[in-house]
PDB file of N, CA and C in Angstrom:
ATOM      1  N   UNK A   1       0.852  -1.171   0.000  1.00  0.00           N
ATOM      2  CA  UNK A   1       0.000   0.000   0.000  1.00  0.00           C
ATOM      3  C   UNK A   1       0.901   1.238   0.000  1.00  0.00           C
ATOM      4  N   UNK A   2       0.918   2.267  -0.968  1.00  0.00           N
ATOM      5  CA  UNK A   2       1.693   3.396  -1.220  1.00  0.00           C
ATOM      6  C   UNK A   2       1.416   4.304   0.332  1.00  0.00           C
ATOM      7  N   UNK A   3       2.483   5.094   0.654  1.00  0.00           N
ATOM      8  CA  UNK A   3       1.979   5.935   1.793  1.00  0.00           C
ATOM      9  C   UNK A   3       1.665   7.114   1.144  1.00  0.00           C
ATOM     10  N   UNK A   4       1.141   7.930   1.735  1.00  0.00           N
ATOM     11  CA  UNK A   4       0.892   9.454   1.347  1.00  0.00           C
ATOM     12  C   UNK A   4       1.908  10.039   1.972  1.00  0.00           C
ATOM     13  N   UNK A   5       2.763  11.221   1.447  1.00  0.00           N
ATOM     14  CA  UNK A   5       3.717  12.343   2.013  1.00  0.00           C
ATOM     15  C   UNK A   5       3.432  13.526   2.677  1.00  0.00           C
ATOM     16  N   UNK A   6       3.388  13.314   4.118  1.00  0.00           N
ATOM     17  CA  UNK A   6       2.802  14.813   4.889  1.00  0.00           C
ATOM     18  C   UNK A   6       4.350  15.351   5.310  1.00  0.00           C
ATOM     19  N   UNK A   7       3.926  16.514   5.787  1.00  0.00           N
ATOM     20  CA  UNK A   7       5.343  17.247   5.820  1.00  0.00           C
ATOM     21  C   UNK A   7       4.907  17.931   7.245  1.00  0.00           C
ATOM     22  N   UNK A   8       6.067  17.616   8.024  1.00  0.00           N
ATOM     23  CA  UNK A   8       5.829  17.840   9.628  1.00  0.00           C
ATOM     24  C   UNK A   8       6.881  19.139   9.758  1.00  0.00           C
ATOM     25  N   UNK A   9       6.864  20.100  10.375  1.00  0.00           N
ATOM     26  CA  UNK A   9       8.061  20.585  11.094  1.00  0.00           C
ATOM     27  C   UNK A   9       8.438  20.427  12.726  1.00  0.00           C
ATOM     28  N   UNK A  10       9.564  20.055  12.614  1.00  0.00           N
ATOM     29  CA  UNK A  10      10.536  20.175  14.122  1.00  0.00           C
ATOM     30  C   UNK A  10      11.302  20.648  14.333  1.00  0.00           C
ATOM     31  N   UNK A  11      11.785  20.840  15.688  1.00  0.00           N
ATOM     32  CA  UNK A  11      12.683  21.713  15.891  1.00  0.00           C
ATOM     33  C   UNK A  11      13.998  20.740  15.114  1.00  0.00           C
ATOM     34  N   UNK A  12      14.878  21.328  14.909  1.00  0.00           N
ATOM     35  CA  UNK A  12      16.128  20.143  14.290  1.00  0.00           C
ATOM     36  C   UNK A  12      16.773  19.153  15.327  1.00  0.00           C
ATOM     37  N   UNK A  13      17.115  20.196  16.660  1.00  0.00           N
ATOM     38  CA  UNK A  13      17.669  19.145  17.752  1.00  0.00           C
ATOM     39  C   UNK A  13      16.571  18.228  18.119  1.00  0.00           C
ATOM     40  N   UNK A  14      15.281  18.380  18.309  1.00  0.00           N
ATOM     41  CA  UNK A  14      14.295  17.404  19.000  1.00  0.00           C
ATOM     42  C   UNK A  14      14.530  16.162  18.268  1.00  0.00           C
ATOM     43  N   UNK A  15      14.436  16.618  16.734  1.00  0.00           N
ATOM     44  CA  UNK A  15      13.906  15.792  15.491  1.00  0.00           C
ATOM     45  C   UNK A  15      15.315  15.021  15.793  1.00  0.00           C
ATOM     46  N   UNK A  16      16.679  15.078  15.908  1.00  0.00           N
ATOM     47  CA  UNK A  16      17.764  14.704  15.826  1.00  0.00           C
ATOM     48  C   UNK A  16      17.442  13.800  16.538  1.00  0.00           C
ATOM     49  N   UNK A  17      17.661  13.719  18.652  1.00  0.00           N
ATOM     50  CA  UNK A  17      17.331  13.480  19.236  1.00  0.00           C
ATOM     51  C   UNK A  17      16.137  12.368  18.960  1.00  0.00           C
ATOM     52  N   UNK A  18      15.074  12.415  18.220  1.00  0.00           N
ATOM     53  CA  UNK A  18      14.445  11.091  17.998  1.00  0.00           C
ATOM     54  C   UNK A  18      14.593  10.195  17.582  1.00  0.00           C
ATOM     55  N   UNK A  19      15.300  10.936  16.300  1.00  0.00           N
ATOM     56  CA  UNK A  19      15.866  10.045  15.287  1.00  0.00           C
ATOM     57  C   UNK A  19      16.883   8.707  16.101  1.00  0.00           C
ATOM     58  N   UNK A  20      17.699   9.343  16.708  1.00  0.00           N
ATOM     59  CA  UNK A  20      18.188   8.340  17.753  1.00  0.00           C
ATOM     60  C   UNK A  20      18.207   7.623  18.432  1.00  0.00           C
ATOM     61  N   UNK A  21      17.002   7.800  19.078  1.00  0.00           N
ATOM     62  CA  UNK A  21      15.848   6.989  19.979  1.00  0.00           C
ATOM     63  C   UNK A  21      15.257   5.958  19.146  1.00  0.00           C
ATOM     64  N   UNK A  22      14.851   6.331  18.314  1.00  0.00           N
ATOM     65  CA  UNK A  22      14.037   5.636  17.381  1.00  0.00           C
ATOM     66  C   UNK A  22      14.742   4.259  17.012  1.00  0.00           C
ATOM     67  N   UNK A  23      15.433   4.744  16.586  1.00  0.00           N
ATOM     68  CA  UNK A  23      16.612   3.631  15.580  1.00  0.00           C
ATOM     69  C   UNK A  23      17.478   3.302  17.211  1.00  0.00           C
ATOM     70  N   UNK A  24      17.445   3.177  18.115  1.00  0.00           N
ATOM     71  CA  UNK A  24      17.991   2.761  19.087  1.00  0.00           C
ATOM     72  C   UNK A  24      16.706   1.732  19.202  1.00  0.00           C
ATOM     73  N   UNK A  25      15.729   1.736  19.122  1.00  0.00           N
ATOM     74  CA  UNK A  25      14.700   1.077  19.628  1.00  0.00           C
ATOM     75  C   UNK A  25      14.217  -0.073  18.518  1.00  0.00           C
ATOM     76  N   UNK A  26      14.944   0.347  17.166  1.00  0.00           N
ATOM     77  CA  UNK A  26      14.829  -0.778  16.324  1.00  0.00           C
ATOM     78  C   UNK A  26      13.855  -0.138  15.052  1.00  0.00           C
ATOM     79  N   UNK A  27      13.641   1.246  15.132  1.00  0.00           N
ATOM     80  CA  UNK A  27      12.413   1.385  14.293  1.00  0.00           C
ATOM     81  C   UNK A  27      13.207   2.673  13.291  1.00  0.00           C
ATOM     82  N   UNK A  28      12.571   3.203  12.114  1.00  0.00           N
ATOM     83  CA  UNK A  28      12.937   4.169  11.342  1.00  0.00           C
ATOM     84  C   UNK A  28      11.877   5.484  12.396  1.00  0.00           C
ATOM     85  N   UNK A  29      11.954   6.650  11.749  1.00  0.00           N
ATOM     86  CA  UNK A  29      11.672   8.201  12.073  1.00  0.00           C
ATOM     87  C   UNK A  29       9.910   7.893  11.601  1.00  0.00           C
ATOM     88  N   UNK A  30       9.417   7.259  10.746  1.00  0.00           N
ATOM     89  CA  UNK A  30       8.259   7.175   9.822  1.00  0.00           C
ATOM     90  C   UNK A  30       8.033   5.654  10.932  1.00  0.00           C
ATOM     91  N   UNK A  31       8.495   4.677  11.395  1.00  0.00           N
ATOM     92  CA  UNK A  31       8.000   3.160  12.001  1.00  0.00           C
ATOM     93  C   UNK A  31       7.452   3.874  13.339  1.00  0.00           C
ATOM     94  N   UNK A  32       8.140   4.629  13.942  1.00  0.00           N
ATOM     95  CA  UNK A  32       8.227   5.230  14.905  1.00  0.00           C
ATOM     96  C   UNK A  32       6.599   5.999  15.061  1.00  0.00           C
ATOM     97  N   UNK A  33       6.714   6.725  14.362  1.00  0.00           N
ATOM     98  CA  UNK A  33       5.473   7.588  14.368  1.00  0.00           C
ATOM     99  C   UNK A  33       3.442   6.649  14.185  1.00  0.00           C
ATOM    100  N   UNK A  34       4.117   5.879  12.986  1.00  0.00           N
ATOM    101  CA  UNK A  34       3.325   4.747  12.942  1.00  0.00           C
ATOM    102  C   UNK A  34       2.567   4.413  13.896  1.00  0.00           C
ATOM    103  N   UNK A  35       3.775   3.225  14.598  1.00  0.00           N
ATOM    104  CA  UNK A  35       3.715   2.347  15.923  1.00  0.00           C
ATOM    105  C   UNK A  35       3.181   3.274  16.997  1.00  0.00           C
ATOM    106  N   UNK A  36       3.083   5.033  17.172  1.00  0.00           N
ATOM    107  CA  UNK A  36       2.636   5.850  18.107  1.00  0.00           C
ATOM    108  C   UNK A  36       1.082   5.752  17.822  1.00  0.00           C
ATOM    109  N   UNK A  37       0.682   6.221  16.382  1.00  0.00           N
ATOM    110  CA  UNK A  37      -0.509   6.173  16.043  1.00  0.00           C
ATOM    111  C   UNK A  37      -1.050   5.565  16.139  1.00  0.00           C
ATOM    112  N   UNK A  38      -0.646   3.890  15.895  1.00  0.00           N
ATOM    113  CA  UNK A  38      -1.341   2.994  16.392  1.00  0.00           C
ATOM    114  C   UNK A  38      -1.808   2.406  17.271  1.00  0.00           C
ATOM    115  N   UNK A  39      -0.828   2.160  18.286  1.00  0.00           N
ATOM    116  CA  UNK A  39      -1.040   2.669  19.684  1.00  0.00           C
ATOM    117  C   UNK A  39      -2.194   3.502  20.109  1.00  0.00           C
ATOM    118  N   UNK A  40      -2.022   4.672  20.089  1.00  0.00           N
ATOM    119  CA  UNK A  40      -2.740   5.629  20.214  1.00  0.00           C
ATOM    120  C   UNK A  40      -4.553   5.153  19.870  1.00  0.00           C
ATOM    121  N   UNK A  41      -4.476   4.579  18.609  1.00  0.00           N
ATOM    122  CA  UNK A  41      -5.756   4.374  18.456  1.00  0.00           C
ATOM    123  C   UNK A  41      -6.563   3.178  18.816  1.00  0.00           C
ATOM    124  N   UNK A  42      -5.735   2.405  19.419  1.00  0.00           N
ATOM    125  CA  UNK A  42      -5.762   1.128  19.655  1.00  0.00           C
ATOM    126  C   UNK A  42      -5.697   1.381  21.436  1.00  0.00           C
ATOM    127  N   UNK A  43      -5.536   2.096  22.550  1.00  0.00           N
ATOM    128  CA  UNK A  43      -6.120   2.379  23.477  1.00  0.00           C
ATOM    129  C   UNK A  43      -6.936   3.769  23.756  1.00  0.00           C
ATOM    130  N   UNK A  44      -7.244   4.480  22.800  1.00  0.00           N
ATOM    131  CA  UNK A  44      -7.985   5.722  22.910  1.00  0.00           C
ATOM    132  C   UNK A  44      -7.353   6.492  23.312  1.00  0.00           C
ATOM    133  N   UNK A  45      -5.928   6.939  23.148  1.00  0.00           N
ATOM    134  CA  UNK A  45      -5.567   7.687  23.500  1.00  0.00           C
ATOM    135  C   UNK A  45      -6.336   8.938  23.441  1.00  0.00           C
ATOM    136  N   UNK A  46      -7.162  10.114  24.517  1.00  0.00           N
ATOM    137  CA  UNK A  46      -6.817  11.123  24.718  1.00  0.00           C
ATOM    138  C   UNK A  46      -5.906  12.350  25.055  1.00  0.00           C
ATOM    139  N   UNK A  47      -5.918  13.595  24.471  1.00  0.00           N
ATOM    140  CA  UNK A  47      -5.040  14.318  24.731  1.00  0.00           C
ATOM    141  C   UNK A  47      -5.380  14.687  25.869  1.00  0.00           C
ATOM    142  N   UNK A  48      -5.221  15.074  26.981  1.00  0.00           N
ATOM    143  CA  UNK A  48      -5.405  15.894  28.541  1.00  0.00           C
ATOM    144  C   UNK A  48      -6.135  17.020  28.173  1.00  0.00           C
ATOM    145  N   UNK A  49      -5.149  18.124  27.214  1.00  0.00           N
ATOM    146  CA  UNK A  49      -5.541  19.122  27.295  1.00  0.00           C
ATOM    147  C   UNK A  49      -6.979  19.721  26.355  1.00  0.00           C
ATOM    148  N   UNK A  50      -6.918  18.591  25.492  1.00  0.00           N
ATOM    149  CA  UNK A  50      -7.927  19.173  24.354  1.00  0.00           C
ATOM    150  C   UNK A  50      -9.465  18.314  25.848  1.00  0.00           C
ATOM    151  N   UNK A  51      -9.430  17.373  26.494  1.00  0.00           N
ATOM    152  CA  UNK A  51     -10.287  17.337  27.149  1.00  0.00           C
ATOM    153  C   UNK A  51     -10.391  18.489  28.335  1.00  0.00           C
ATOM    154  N   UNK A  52      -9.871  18.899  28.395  1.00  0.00           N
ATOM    155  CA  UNK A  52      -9.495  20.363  29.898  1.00  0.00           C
ATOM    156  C   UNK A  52     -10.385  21.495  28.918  1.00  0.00           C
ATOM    157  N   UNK A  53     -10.073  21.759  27.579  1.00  0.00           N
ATOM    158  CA  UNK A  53     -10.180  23.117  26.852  1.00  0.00           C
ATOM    159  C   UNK A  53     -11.708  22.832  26.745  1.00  0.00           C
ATOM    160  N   UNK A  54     -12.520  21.076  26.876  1.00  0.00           N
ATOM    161  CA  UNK A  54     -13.740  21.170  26.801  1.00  0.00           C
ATOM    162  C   UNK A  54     -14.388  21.484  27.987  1.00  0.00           C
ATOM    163  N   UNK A  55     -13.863  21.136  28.656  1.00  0.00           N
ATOM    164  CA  UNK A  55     -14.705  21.184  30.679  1.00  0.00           C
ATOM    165  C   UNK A  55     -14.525  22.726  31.237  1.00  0.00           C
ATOM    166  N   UNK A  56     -13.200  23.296  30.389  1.00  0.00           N
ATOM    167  CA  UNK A  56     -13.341  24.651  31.080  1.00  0.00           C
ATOM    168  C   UNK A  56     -14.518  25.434  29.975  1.00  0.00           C
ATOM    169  N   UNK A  57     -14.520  24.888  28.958  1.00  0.00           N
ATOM    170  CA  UNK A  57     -15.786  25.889  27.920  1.00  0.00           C
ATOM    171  C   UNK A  57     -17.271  25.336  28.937  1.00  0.00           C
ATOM    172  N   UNK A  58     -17.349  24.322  29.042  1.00  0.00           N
ATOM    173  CA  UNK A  58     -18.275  24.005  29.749  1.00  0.00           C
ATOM    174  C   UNK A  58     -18.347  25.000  30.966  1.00  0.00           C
ATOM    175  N   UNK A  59     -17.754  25.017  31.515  1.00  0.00           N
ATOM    176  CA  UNK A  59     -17.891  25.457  32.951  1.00  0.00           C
ATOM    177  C   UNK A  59     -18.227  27.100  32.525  1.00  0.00           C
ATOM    178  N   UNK A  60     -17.273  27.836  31.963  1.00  0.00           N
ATOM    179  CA  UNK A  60     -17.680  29.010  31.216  1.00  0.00           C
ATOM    180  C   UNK A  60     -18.731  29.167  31.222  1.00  0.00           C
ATOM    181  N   UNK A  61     -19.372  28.259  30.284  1.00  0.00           N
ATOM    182  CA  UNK A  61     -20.170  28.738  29.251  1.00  0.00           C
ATOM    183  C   UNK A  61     -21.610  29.024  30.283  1.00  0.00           C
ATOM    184  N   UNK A  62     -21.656  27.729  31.006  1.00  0.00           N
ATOM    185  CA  UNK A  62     -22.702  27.886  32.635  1.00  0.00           C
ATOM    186  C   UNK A  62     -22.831  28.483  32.989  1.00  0.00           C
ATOM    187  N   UNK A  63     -21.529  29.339  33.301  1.00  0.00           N
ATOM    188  CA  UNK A  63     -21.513  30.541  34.097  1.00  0.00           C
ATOM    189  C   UNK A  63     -22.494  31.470  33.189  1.00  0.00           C
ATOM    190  N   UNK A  64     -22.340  32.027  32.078  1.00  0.00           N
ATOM    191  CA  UNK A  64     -22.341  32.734  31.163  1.00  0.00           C
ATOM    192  C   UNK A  64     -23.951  32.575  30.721  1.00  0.00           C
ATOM    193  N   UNK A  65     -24.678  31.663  30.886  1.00  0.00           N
ATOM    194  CA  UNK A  65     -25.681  30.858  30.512  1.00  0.00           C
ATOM    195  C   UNK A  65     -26.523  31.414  31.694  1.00  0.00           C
ATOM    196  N   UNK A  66     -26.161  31.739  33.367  1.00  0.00           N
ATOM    197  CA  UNK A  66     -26.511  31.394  34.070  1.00  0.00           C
ATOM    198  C   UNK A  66     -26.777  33.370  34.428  1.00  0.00           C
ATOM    199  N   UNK A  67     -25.623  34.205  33.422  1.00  0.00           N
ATOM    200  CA  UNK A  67     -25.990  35.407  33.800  1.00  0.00           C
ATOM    201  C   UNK A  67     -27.211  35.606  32.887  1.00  0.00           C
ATOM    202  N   UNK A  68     -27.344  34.855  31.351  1.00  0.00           N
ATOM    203  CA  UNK A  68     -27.658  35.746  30.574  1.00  0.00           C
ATOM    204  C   UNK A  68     -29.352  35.060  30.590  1.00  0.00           C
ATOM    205  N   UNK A  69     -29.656  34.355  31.556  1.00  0.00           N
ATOM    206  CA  UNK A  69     -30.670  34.093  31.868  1.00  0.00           C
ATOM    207  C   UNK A  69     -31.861  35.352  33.000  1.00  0.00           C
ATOM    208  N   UNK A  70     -30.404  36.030  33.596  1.00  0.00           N
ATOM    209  CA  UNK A  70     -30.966  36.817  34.539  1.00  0.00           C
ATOM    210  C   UNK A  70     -30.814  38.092  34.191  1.00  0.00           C
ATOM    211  N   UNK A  71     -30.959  38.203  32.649  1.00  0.00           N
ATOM    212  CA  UNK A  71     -30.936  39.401  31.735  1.00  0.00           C
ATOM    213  C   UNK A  71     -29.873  40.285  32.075  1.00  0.00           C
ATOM    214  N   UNK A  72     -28.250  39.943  31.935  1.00  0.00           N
ATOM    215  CA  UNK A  72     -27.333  40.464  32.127  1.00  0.00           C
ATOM    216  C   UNK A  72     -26.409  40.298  31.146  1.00  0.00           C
ATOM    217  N   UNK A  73     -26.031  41.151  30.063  1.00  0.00           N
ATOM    218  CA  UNK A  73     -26.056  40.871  29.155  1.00  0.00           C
ATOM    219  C   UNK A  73     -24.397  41.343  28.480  1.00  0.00           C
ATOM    220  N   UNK A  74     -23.674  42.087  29.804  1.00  0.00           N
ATOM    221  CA  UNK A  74     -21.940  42.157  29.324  1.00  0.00           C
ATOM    222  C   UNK A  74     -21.479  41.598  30.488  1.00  0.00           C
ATOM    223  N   UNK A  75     -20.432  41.325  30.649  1.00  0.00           N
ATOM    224  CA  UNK A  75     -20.097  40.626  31.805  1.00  0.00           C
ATOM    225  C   UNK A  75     -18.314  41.450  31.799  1.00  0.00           C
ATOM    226  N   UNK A  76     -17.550  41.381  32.837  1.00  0.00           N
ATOM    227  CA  UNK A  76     -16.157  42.320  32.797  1.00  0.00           C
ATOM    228  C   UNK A  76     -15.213  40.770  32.763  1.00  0.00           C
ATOM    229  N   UNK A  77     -14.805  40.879  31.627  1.00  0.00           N
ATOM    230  CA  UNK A  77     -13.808  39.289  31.811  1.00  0.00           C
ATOM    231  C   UNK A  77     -12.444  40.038  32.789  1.00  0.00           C
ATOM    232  N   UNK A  78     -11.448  41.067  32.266  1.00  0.00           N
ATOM    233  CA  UNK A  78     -10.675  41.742  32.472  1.00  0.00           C
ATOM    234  C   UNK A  78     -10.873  43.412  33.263  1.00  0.00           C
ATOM    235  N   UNK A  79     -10.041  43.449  33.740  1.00  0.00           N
ATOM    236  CA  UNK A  79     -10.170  45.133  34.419  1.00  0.00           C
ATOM    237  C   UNK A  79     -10.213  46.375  33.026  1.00  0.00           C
ATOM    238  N   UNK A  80      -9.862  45.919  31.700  1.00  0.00           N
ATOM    239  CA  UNK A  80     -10.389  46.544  30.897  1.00  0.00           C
ATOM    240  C   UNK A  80     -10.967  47.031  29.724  1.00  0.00           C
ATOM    241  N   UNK A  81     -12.277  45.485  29.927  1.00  0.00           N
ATOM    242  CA  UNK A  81     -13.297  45.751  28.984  1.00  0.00           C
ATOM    243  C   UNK A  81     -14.069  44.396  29.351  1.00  0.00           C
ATOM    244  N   UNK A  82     -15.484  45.100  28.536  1.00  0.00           N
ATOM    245  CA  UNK A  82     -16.527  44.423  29.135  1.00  0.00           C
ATOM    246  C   UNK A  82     -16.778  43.589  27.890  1.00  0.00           C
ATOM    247  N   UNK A  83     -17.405  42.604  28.059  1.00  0.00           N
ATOM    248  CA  UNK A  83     -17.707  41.603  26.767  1.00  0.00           C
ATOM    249  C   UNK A  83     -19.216  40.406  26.953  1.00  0.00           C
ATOM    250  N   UNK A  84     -19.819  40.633  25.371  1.00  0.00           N
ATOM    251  CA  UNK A  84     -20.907  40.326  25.292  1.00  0.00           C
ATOM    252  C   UNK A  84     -21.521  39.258  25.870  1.00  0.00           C
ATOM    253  N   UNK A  85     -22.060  38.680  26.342  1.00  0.00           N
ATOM    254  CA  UNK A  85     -22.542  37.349  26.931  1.00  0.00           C
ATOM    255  C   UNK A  85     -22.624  36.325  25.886  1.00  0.00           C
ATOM    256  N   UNK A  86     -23.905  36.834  25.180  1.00  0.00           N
ATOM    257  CA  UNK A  86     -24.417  36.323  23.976  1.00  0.00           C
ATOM    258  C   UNK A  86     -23.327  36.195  23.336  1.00  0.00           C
ATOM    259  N   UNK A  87     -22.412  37.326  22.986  1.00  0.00           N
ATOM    260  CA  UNK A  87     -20.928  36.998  21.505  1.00  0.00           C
ATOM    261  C   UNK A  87     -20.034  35.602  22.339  1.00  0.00           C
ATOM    262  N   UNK A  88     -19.868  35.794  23.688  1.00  0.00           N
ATOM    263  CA  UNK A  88     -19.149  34.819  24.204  1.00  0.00           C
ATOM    264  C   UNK A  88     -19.482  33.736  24.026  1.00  0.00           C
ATOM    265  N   UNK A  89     -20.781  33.335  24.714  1.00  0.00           N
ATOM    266  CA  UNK A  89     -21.415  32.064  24.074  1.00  0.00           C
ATOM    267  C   UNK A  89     -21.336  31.560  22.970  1.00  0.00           C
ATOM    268  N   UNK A  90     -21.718  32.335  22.173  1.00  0.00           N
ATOM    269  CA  UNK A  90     -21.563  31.648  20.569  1.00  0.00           C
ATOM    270  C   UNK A  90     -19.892  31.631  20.262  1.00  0.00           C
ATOM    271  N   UNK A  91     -19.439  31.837  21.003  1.00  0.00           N
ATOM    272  CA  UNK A  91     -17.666  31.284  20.789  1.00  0.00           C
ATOM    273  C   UNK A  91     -17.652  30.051  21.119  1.00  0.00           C
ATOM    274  N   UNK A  92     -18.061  30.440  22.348  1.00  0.00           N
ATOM    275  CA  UNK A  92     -17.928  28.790  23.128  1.00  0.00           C
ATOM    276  C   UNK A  92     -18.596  27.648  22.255  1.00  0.00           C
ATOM    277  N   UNK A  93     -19.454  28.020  22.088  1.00  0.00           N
ATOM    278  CA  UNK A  93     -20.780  26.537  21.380  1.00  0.00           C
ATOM    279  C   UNK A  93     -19.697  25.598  20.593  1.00  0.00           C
ATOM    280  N   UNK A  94     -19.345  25.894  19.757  1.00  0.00           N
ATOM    281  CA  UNK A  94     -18.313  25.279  18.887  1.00  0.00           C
ATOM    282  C   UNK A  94     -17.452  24.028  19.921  1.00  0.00           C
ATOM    283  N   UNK A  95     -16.827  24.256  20.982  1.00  0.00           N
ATOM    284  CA  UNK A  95     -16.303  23.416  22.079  1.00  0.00           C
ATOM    285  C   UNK A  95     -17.129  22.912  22.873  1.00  0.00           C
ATOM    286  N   UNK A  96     -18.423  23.184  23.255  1.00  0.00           N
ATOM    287  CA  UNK A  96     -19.209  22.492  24.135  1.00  0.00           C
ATOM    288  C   UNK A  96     -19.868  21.098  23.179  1.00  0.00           C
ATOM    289  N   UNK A  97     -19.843  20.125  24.188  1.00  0.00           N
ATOM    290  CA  UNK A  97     -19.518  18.516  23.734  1.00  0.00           C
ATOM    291  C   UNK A  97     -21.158  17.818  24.174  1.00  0.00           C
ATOM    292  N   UNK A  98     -21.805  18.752  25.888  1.00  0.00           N
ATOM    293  CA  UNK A  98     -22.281  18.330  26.083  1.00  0.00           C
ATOM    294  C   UNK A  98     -23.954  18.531  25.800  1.00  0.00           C
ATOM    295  N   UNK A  99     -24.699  17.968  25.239  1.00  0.00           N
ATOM    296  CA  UNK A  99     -25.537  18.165  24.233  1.00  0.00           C
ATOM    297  C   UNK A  99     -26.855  18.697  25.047  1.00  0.00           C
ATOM    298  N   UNK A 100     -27.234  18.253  26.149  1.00  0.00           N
ATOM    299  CA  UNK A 100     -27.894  19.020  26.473  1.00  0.00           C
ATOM    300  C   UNK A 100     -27.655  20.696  27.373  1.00  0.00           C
ATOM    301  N   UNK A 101     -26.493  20.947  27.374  1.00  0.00           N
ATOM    302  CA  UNK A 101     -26.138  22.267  27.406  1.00  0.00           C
ATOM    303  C   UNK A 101     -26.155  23.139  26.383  1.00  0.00           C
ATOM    304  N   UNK A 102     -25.529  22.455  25.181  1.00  0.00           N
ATOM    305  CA  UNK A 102     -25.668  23.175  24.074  1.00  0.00           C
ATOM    306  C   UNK A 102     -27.140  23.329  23.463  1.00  0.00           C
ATOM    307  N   UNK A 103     -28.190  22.605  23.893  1.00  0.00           N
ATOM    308  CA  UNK A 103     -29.685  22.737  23.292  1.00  0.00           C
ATOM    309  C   UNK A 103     -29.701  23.826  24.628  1.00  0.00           C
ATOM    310  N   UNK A 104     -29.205  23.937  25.538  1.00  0.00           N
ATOM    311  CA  UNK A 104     -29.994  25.068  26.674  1.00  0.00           C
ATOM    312  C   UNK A 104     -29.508  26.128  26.309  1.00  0.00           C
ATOM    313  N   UNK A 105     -28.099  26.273  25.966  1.00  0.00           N
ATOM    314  CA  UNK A 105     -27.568  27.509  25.182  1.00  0.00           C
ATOM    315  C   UNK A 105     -28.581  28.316  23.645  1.00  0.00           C
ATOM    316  N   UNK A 106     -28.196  27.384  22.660  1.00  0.00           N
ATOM    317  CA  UNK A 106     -29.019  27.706  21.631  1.00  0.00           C
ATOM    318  C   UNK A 106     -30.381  28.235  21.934  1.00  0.00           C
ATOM    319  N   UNK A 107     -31.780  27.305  22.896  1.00  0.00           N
ATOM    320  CA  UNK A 107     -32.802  27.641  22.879  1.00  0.00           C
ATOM    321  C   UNK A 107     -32.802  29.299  23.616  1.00  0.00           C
ATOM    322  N   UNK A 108     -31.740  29.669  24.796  1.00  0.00           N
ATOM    323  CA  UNK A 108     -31.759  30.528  25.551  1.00  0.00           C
ATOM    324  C   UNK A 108     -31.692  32.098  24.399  1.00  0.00           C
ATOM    325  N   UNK A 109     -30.490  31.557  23.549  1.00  0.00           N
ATOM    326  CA  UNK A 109     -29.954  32.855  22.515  1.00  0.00           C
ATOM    327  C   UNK A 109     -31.182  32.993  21.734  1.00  0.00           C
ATOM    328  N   UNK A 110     -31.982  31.879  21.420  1.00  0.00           N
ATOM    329  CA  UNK A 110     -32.878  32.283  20.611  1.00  0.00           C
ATOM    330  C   UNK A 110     -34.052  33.701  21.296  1.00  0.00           C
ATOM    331  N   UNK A 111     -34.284  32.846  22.797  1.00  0.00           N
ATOM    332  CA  UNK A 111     -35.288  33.541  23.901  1.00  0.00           C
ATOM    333  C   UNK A 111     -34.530  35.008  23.619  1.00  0.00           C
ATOM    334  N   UNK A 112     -33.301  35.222  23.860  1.00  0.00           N
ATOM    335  CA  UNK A 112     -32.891  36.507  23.731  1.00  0.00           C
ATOM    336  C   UNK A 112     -32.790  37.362  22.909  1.00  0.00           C
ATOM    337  N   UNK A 113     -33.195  36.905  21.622  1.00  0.00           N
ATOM    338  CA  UNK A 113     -32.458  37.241  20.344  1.00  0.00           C
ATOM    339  C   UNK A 113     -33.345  38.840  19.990  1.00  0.00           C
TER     340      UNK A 113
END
């Protein structure tokens, strides 16, 4: 089966540094990466952080959900400037996973619209 050619960048020392590892371990730079992927898909690997970037939109977004229910409609993220509820939300939606939040979001923006 032909592979397809993707083109990665690394730093040069890291990439060096693997290369070494790699072929210390018995495998090429391309076996290496493979054998990760496969792995990877073969116990589910999750990333930590891409699950963190969903639980904190979640948690956000609650918050945010929870003002704009009580008709409050900028909120002060920073000491200087205030920002939309509604614009925030619809940032968030895109990352929120959990489905009946996101139907409470949507139906709410509509109530507001």
């Amino acid at each position: 089966m032909p592979k397809m050619l993707k083109a990665f960048r690394f730093n040069p020392e890291l990439y060096e540094k693997f290369k070494v590892l790699a072929s210390e371990s018995g495998y090429t730079v391309t076996g290496a990466f493979e054998k990760f992927m496969s792995n990877a898909l073969e116990y589910g690997l999750a990333f930590p952080s891409a699950t963190k970037v969903n639980e904190d939109a979640e948690t956000e977004a609650r918050v945010l959900l929870t003002l704009l229910k009580r008709n409050k409609y900028w909120v002060r993220m920073d000491e200087k400037k205030d920002v939309s509820v509604t614009g925030r939300l619809l940032q968030l939606l895109p990352n929120i996973k959990e489905t009946n939040l996101r139907q409470d979001i949507e139906q709410t923006l509509k109530e507001k619209a």
